[in-house]
PDB file of N, CA and C in Angstrom:
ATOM      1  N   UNK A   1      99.961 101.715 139.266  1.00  0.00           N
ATOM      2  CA  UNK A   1     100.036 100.754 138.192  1.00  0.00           C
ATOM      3  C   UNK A   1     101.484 100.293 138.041  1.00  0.00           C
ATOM      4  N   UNK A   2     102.019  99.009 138.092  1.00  0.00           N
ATOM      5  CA  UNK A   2     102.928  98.503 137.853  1.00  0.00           C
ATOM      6  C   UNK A   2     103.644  98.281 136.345  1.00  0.00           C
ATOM      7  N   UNK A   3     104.611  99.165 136.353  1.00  0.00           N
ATOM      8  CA  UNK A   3     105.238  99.466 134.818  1.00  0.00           C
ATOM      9  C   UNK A   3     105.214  97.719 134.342  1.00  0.00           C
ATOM     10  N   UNK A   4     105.304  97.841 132.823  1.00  0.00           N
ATOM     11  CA  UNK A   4     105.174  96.554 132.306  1.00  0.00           C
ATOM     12  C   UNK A   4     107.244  96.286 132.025  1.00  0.00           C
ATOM     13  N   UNK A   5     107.069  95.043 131.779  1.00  0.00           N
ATOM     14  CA  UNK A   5     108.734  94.528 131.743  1.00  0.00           C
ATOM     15  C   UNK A   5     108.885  95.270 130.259  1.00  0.00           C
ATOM     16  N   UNK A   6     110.018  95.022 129.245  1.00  0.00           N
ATOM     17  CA  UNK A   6     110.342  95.130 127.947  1.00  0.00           C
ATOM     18  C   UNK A   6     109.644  94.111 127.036  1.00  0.00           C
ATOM     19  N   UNK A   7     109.619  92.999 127.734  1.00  0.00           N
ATOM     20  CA  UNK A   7     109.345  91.610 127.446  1.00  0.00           C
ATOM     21  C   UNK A   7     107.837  91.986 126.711  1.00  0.00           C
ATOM     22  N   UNK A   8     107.237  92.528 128.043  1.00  0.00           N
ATOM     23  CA  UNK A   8     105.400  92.069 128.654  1.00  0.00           C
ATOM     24  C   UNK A   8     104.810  93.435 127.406  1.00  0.00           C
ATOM     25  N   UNK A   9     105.925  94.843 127.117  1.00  0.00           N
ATOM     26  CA  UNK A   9     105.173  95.503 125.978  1.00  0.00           C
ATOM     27  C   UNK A   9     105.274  94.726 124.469  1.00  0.00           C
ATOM     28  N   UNK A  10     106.455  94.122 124.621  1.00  0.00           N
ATOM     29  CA  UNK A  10     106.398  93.856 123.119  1.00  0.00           C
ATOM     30  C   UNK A  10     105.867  92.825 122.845  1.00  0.00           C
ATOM     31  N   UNK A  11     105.161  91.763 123.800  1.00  0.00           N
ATOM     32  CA  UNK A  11     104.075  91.563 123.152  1.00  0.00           C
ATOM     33  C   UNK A  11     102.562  91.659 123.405  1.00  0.00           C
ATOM     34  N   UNK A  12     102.377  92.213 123.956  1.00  0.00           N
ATOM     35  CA  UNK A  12     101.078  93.364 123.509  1.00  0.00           C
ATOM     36  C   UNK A  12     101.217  94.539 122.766  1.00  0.00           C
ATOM     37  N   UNK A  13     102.368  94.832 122.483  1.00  0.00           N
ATOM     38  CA  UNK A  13     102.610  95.371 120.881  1.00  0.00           C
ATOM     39  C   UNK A  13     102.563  94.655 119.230  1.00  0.00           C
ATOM     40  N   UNK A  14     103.053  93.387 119.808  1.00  0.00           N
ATOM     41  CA  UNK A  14     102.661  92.086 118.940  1.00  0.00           C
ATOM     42  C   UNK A  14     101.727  92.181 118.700  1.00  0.00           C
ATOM     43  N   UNK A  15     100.448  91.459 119.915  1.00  0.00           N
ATOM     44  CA  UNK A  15      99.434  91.449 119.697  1.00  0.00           C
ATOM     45  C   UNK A  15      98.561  92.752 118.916  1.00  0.00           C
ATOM     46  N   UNK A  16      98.644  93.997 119.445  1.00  0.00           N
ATOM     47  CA  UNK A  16      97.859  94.759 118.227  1.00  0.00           C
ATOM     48  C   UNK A  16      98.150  94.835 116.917  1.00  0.00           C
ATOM     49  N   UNK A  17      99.305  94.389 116.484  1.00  0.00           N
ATOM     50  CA  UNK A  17      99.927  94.315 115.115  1.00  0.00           C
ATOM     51  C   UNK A  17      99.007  93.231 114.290  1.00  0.00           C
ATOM     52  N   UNK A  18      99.210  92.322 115.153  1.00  0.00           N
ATOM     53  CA  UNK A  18      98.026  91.171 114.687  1.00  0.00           C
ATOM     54  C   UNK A  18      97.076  91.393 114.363  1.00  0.00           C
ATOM     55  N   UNK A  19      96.140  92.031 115.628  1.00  0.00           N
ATOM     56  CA  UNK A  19      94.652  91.782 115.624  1.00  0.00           C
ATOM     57  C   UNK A  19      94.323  93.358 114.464  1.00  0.00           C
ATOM     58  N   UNK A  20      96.240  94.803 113.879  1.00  0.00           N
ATOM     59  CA  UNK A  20      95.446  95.457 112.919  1.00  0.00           C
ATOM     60  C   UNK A  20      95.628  94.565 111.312  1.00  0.00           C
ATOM     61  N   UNK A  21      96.608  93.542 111.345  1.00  0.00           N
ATOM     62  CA  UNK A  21      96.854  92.797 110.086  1.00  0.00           C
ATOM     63  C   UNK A  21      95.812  91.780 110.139  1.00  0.00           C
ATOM     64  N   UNK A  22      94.932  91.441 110.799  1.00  0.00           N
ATOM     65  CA  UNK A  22      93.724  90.555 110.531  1.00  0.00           C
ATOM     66  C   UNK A  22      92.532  91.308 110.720  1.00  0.00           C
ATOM     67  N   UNK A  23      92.132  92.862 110.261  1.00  0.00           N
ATOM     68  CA  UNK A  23      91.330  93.524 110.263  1.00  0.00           C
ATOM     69  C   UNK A  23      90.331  93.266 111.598  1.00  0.00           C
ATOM     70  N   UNK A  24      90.782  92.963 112.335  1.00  0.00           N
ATOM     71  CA  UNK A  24      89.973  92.823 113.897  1.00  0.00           C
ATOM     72  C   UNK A  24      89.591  94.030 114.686  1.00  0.00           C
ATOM     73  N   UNK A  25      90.221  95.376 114.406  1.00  0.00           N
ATOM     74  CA  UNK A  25      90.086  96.035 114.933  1.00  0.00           C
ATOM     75  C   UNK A  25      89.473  97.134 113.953  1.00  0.00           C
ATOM     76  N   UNK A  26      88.419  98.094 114.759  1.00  0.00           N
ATOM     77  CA  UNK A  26      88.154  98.948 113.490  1.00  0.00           C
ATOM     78  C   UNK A  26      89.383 100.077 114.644  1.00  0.00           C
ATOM     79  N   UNK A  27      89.895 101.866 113.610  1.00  0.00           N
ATOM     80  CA  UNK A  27      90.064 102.188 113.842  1.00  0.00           C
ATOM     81  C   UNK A  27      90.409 102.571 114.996  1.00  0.00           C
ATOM     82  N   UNK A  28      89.417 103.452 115.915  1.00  0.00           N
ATOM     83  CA  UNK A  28      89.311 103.974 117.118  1.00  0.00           C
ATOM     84  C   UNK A  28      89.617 102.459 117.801  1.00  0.00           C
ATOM     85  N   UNK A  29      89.133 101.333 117.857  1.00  0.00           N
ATOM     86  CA  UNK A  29      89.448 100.483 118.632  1.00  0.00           C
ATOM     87  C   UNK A  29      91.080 100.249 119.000  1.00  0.00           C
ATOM     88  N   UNK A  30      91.619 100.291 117.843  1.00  0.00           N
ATOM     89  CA  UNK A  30      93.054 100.236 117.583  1.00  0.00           C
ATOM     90  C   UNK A  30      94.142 101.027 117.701  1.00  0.00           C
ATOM     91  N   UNK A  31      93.594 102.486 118.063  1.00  0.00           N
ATOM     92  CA  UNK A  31      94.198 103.564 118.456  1.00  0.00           C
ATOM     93  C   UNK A  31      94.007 103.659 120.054  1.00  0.00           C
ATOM     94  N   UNK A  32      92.943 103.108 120.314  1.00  0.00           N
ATOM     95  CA  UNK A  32      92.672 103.097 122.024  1.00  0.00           C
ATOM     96  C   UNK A  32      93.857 102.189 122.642  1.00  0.00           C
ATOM     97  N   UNK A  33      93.862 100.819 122.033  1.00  0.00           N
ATOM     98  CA  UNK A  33      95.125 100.033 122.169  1.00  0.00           C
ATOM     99  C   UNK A  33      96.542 101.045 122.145  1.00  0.00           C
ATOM    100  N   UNK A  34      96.568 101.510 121.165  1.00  0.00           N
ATOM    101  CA  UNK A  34      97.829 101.959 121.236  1.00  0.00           C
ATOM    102  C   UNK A  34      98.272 102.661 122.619  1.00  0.00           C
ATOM    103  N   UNK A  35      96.952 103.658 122.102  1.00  0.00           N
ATOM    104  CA  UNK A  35      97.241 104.412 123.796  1.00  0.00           C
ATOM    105  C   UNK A  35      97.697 103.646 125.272  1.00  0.00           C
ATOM    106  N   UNK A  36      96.757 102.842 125.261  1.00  0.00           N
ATOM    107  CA  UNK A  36      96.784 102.103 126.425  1.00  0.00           C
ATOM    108  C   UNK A  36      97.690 101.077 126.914  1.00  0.00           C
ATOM    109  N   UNK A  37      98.521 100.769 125.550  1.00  0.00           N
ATOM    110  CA  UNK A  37      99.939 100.164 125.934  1.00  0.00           C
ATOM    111  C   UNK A  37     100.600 101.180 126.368  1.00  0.00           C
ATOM    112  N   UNK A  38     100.400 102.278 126.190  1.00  0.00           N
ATOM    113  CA  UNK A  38     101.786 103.480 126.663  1.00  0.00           C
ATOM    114  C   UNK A  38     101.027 103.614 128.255  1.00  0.00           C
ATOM    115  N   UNK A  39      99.970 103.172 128.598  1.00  0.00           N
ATOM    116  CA  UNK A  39      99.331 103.436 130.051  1.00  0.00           C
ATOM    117  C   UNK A  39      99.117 104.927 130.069  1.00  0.00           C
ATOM    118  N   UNK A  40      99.110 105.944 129.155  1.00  0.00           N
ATOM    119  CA  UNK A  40      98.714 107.262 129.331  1.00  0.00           C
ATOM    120  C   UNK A  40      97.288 107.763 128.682  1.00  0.00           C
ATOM    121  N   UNK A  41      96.869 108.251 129.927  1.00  0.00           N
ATOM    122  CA  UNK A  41      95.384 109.311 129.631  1.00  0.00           C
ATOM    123  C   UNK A  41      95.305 109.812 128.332  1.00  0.00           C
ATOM    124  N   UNK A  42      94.258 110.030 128.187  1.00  0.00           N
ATOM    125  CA  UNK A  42      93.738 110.696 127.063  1.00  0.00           C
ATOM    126  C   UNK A  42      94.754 111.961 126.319  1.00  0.00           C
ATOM    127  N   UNK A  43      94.537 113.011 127.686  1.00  0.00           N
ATOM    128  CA  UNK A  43      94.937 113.798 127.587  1.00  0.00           C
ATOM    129  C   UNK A  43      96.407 114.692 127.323  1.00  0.00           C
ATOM    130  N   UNK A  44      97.228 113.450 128.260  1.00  0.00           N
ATOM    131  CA  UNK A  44      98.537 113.611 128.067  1.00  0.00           C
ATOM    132  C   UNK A  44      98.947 112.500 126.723  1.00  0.00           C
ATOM    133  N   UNK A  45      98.517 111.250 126.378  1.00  0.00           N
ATOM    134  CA  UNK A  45      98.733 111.159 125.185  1.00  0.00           C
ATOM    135  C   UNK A  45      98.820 111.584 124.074  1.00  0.00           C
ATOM    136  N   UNK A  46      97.616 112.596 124.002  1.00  0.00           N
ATOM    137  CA  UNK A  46      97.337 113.583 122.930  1.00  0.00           C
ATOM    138  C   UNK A  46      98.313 114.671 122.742  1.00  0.00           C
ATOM    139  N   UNK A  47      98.518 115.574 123.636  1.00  0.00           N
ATOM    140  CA  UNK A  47      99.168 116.584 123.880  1.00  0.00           C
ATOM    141  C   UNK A  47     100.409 116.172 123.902  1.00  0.00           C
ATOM    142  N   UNK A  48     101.242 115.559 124.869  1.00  0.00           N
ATOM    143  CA  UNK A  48     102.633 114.793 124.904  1.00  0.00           C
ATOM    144  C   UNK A  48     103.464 114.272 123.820  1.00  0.00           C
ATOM    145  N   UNK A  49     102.388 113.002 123.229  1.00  0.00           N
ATOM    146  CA  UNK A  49     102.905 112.052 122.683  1.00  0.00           C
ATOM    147  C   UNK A  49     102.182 112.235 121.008  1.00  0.00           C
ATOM    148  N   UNK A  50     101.451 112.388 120.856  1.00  0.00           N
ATOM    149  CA  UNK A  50     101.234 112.330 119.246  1.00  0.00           C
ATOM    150  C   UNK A  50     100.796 113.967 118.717  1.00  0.00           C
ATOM    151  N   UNK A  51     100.827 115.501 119.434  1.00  0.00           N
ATOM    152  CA  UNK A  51     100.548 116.472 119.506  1.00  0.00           C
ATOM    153  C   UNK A  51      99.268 116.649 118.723  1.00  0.00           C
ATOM    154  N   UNK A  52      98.111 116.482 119.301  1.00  0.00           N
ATOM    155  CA  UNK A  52      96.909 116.747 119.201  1.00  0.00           C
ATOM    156  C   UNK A  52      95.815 116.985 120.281  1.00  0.00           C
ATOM    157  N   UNK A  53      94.801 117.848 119.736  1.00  0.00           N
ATOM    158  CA  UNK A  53      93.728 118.301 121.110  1.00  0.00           C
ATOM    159  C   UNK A  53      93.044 116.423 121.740  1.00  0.00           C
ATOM    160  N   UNK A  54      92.900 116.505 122.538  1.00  0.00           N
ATOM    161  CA  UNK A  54      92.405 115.885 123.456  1.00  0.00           C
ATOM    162  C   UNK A  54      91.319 114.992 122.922  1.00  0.00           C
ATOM    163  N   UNK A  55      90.245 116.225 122.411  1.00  0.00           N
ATOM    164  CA  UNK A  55      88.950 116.429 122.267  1.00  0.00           C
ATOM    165  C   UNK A  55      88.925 115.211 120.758  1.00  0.00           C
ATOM    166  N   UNK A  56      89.989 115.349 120.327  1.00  0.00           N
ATOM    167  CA  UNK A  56      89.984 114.779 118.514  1.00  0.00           C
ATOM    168  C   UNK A  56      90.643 113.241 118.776  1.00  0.00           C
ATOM    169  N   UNK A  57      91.282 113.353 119.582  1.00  0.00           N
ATOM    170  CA  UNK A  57      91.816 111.673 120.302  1.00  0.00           C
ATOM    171  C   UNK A  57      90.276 111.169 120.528  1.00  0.00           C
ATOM    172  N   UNK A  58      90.112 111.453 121.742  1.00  0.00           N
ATOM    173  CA  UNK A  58      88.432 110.804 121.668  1.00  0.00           C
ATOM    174  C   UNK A  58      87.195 110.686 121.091  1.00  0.00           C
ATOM    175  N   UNK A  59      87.435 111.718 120.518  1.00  0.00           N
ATOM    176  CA  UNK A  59      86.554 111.218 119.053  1.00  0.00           C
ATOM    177  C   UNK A  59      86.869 110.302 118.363  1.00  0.00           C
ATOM    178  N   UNK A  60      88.013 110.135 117.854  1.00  0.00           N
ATOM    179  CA  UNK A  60      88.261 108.801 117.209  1.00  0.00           C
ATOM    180  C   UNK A  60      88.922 107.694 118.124  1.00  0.00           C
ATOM    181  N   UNK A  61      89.134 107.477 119.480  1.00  0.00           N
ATOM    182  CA  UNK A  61      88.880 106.089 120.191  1.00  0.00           C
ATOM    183  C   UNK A  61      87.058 105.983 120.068  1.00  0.00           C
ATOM    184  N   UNK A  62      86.466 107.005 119.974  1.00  0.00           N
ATOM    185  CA  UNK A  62      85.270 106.445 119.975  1.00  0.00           C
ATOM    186  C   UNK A  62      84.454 105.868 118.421  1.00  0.00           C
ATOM    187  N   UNK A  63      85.445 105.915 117.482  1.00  0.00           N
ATOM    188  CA  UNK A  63      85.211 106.076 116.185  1.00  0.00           C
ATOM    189  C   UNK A  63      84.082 106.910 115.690  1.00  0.00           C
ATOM    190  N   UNK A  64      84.216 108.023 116.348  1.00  0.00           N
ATOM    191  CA  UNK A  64      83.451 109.458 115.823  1.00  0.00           C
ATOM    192  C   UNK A  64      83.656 110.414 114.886  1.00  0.00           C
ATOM    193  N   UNK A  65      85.178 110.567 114.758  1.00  0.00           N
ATOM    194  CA  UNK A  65      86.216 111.088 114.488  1.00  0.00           C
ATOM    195  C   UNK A  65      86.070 110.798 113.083  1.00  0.00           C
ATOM    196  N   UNK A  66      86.651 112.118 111.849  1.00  0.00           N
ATOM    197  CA  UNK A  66      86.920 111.948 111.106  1.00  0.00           C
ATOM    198  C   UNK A  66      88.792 112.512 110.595  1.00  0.00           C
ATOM    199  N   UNK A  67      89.783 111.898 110.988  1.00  0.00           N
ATOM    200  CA  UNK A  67      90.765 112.429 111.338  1.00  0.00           C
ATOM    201  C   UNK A  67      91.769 112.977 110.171  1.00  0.00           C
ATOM    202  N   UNK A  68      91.871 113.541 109.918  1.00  0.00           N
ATOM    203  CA  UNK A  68      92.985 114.289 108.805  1.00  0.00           C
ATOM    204  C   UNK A  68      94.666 113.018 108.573  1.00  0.00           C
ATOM    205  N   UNK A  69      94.603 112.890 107.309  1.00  0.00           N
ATOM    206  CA  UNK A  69      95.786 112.288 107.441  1.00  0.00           C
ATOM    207  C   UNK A  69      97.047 112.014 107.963  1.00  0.00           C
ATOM    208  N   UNK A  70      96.938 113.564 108.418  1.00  0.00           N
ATOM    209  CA  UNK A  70      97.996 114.309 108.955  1.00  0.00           C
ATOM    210  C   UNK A  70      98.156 113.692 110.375  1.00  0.00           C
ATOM    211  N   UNK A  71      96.801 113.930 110.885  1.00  0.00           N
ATOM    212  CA  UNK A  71      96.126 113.379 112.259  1.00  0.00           C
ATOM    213  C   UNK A  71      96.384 111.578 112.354  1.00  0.00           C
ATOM    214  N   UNK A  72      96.287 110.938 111.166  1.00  0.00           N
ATOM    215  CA  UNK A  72      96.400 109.486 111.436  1.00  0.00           C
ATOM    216  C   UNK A  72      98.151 109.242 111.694  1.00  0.00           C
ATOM    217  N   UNK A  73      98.548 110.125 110.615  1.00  0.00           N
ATOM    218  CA  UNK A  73      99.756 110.021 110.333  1.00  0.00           C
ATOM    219  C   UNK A  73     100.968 109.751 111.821  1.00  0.00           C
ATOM    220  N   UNK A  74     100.394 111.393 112.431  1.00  0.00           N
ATOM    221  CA  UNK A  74     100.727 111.228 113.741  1.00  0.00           C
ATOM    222  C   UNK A  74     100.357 110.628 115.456  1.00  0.00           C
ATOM    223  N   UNK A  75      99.336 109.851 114.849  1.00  0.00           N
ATOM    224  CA  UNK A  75      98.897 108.549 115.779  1.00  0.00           C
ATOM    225  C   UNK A  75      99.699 107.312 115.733  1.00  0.00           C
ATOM    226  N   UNK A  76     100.051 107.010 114.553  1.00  0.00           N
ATOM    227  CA  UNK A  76     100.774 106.066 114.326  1.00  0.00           C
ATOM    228  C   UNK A  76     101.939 105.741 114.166  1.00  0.00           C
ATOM    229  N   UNK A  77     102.775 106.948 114.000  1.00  0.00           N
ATOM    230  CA  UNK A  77     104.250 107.686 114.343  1.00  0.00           C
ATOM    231  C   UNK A  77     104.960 106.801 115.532  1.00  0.00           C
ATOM    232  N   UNK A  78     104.287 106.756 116.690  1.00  0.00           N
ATOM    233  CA  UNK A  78     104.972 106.242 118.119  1.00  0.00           C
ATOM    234  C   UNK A  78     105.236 104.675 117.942  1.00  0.00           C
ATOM    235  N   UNK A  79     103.826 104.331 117.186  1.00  0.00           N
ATOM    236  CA  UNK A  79     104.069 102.982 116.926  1.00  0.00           C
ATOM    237  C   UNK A  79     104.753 102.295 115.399  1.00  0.00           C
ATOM    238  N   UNK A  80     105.270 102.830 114.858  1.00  0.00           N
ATOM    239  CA  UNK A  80     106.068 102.447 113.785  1.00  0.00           C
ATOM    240  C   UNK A  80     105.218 102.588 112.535  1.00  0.00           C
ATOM    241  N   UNK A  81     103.775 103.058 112.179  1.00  0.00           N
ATOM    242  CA  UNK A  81     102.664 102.784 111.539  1.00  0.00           C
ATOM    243  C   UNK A  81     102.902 104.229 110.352  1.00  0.00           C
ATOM    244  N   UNK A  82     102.369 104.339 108.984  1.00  0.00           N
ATOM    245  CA  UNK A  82     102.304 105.375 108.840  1.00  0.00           C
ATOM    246  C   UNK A  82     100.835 105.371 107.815  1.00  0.00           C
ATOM    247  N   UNK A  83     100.533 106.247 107.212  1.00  0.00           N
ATOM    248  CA  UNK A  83      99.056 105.789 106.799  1.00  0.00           C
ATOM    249  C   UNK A  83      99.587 105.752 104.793  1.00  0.00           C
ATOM    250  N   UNK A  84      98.858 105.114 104.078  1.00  0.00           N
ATOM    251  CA  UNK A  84      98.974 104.230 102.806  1.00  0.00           C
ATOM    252  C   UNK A  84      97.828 103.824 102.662  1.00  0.00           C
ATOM    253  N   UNK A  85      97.967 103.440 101.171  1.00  0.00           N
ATOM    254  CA  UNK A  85      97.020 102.310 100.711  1.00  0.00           C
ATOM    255  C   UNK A  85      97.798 100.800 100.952  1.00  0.00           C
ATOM    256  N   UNK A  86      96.583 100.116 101.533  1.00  0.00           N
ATOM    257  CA  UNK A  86      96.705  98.184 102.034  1.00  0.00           C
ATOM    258  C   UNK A  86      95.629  97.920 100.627  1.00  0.00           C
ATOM    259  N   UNK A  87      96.295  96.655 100.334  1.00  0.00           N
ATOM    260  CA  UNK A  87      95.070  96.031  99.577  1.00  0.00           C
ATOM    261  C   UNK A  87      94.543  94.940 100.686  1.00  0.00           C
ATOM    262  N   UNK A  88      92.982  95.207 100.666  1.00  0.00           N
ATOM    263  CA  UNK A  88      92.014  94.529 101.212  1.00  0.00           C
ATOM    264  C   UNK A  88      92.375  92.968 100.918  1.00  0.00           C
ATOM    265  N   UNK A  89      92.301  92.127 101.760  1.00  0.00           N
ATOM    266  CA  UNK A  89      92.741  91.088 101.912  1.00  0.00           C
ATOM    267  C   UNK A  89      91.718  90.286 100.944  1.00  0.00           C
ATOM    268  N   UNK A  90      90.320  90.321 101.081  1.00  0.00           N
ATOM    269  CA  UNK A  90      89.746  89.550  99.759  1.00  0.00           C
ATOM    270  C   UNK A  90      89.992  89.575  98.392  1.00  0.00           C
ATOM    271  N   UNK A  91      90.364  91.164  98.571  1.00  0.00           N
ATOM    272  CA  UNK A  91      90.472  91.455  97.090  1.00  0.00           C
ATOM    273  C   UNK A  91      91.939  90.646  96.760  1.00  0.00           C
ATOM    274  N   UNK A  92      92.979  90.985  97.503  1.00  0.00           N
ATOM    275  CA  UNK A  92      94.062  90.322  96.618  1.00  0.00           C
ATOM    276  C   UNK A  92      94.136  89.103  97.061  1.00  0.00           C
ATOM    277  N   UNK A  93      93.450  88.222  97.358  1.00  0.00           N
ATOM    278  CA  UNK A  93      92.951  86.351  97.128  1.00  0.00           C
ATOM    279  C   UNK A  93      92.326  86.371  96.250  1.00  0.00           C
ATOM    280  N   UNK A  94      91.701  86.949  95.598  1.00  0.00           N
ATOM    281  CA  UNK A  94      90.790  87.128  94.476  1.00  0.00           C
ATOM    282  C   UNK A  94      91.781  87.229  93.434  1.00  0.00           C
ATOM    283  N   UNK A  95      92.504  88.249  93.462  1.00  0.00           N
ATOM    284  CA  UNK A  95      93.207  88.478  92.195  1.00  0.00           C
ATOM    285  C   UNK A  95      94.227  86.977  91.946  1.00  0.00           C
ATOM    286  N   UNK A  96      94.581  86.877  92.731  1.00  0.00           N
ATOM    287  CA  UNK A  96      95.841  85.286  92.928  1.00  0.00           C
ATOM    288  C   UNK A  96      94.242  84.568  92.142  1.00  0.00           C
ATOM    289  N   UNK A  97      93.573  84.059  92.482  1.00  0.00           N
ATOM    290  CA  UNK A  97      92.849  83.171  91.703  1.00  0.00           C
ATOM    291  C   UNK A  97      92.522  83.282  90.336  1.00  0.00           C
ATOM    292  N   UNK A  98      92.194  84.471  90.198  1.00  0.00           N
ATOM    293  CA  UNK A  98      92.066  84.239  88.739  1.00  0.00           C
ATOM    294  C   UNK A  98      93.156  84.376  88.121  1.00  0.00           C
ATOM    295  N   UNK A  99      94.504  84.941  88.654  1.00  0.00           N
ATOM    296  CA  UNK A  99      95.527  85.204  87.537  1.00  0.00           C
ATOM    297  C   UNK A  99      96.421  82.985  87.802  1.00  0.00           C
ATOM    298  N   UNK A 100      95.401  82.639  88.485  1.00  0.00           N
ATOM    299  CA  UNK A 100      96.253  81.086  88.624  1.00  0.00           C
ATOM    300  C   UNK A 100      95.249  80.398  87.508  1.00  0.00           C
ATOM    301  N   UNK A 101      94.109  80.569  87.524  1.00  0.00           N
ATOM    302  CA  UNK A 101      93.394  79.763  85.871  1.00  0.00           C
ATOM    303  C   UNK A 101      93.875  79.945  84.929  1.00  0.00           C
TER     304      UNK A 101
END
């Protein structure tokens, strides 16, 4: 596999930023991305890079998974992400409307 430029990750790092700020992705979909910009297996991702069993990575790329905060926390670590409350995007268009009548 031909390493990607600096250029060619950051934006397909872009791009998942996007497609998680326009709710396009559920979870596991979005963690599979992550992985797969780093081009590493399951296994050594898990273990290596975010220190978790294997077995609990693929559960939640498969969105099976029910993952401990702790567990999201350190999925999202590599990529700048950490876990919070977002307000749901309808809801706060909603609120802007009525506080504009």
């Amino acid at each position: 596999m031909v390493p990607r430029t600096p250029e060619e990750t950051a934006i397909v790092k872009r791009e998942l930023m996007d497609a998680i700020e326009n709710n396009e992705l559920s979870l596991g979909e979005a963690v599979r991305r992550m992985r797969k910009i780093t081009r590493m297996n399951q296994k050594v991702y898990a273990e290596r890079i975010v220190g978790i069993a294997p077995r609990i990575l693929a559960e939640i790329e498969r969105d099976l998974g029910n993952p401990t905060l702790e567990t999201l926390d350190k999925i999202g670590r590599p990529f700048g992400y950490t876990v919070g409350f977002v307000p749901r995007q309808d809801t706060h268009r909603n609120r802007r409307q009525k506080t504009s009548k």
